[in-house]
Protein backbone atom coordinates (compact mmCIF):
# COMPACT_ATOMS: atom_id res chain seq x y z
CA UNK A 1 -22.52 -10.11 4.72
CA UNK A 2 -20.22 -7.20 4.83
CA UNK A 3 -21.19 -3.54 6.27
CA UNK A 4 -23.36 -0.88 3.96
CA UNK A 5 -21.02 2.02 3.50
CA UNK A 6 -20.81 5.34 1.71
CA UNK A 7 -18.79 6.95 -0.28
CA UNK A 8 -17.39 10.60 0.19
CA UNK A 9 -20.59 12.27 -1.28
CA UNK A 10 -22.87 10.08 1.28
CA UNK A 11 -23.85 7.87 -1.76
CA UNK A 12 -24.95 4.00 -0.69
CA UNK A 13 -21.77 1.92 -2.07
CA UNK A 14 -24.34 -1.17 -3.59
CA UNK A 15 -22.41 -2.42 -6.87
CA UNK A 16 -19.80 -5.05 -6.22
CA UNK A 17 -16.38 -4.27 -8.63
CA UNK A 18 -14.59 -8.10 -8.60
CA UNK A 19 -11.64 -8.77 -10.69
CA UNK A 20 -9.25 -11.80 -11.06
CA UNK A 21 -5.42 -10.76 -10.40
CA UNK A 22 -1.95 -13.74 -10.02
CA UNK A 23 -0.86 -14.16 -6.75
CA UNK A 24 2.05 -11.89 -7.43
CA UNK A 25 -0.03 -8.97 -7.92
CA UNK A 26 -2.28 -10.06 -4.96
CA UNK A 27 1.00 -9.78 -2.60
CA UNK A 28 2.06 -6.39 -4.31
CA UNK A 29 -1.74 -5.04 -3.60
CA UNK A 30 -1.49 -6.16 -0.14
CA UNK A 31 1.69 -4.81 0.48
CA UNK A 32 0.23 -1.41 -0.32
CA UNK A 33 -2.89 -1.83 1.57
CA UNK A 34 -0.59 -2.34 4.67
CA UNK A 35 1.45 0.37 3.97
CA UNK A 36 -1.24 2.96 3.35
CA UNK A 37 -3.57 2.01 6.21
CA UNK A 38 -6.36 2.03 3.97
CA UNK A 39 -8.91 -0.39 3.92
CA UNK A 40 -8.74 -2.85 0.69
CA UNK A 41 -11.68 -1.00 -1.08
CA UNK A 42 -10.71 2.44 -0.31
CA UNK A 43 -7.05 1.29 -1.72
CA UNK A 44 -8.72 0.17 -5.18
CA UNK A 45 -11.21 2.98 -5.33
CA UNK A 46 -8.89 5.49 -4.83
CA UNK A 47 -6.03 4.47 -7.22
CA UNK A 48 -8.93 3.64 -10.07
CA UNK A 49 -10.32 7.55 -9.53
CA UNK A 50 -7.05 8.48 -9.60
CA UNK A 51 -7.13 10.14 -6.20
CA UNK A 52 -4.33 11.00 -4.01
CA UNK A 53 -3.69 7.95 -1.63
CA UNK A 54 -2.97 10.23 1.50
CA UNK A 55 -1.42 7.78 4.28
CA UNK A 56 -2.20 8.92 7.57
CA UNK A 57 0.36 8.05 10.23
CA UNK A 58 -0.58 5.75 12.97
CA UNK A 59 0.92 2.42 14.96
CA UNK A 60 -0.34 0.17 11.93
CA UNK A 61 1.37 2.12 9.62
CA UNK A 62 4.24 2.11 11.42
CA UNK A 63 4.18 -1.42 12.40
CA UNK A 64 3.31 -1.98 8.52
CA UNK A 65 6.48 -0.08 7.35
CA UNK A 66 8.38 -2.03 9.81
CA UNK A 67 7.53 -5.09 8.90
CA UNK A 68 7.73 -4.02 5.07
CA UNK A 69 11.01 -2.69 5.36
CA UNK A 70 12.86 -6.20 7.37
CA UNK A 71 10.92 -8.15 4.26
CA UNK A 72 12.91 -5.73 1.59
CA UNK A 73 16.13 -5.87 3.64
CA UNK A 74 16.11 -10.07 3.67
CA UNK A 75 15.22 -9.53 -0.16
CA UNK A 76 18.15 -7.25 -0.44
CA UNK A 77 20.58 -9.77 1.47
CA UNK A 78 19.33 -12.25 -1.05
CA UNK A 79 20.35 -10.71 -4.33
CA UNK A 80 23.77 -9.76 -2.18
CA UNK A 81 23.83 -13.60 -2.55
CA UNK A 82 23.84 -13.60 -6.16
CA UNK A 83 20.12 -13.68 -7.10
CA UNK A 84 17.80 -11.34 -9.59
CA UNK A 85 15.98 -8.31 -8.35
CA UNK A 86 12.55 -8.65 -9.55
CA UNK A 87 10.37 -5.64 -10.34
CA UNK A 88 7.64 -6.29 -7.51
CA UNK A 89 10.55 -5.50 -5.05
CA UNK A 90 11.70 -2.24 -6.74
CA UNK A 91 8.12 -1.31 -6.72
CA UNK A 92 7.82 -1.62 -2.91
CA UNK A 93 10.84 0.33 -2.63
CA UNK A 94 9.31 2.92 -4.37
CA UNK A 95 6.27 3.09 -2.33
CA UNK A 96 8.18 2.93 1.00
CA UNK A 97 10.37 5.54 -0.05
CA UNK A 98 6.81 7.80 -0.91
CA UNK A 99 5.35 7.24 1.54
CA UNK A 100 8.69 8.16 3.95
CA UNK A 101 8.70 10.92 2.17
CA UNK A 102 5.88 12.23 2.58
CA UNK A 103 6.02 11.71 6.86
CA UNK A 104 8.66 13.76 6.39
CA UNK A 105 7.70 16.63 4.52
CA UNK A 106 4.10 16.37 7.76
CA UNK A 107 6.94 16.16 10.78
CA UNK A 108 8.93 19.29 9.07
CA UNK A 109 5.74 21.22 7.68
CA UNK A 110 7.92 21.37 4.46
């Protein structure tokens, strides 16, 4: 059984949200999960409420975006080979590039 938490307003979290999604999107949600250093459920919860996803820099971040980023660059070197770019990989661009920028914009106080 998983932990009782609460949510930002110290409310018990006791309904259970499930959904079905393809393994495509399941990789894509992941991806973002990793990348944000959220847990799973804050993730969901906080794109459905549309609130900021604010990703806090630490080693599994990092070690996240690294990993992220030498996935995109063998994706990269494959449609150098001739192959389609699909839209999952322009979407993880997009969210490595966000997220980048916003590290920057903390490290500079911009």
């Amino acid at each position: 059984m998983s932990l009782k938490n609460k949510d930002n307003h110290n409310r018990w979290r006791n309904k259970t949200v499930a959904f079905r999604v393809s393994p495509e999107e399941d990789e894509q949600l992941e991806i973002a999960v990793k990348l944000t250093g959220l847990t799973k459920q804050d993730y969901i919860t906080r794109r459905l409420l549309c609130k900021d996803v604010v990703v806090q820099g630490n080693p599994r971040v990092y070690k996240a975006l690294r990993n992220q980023l030498a996935a995109v660059l063998e994706d990269l070197q494959r449609i150098e080979a001739g192959k389609k770019m699909d839209d999952e990989l322009i979407d993880t661009i997009n969210m490595i590039a966000a997220i980048m920028d916003g590290m920057k914009e903390e490290t500079h106080g911009d």
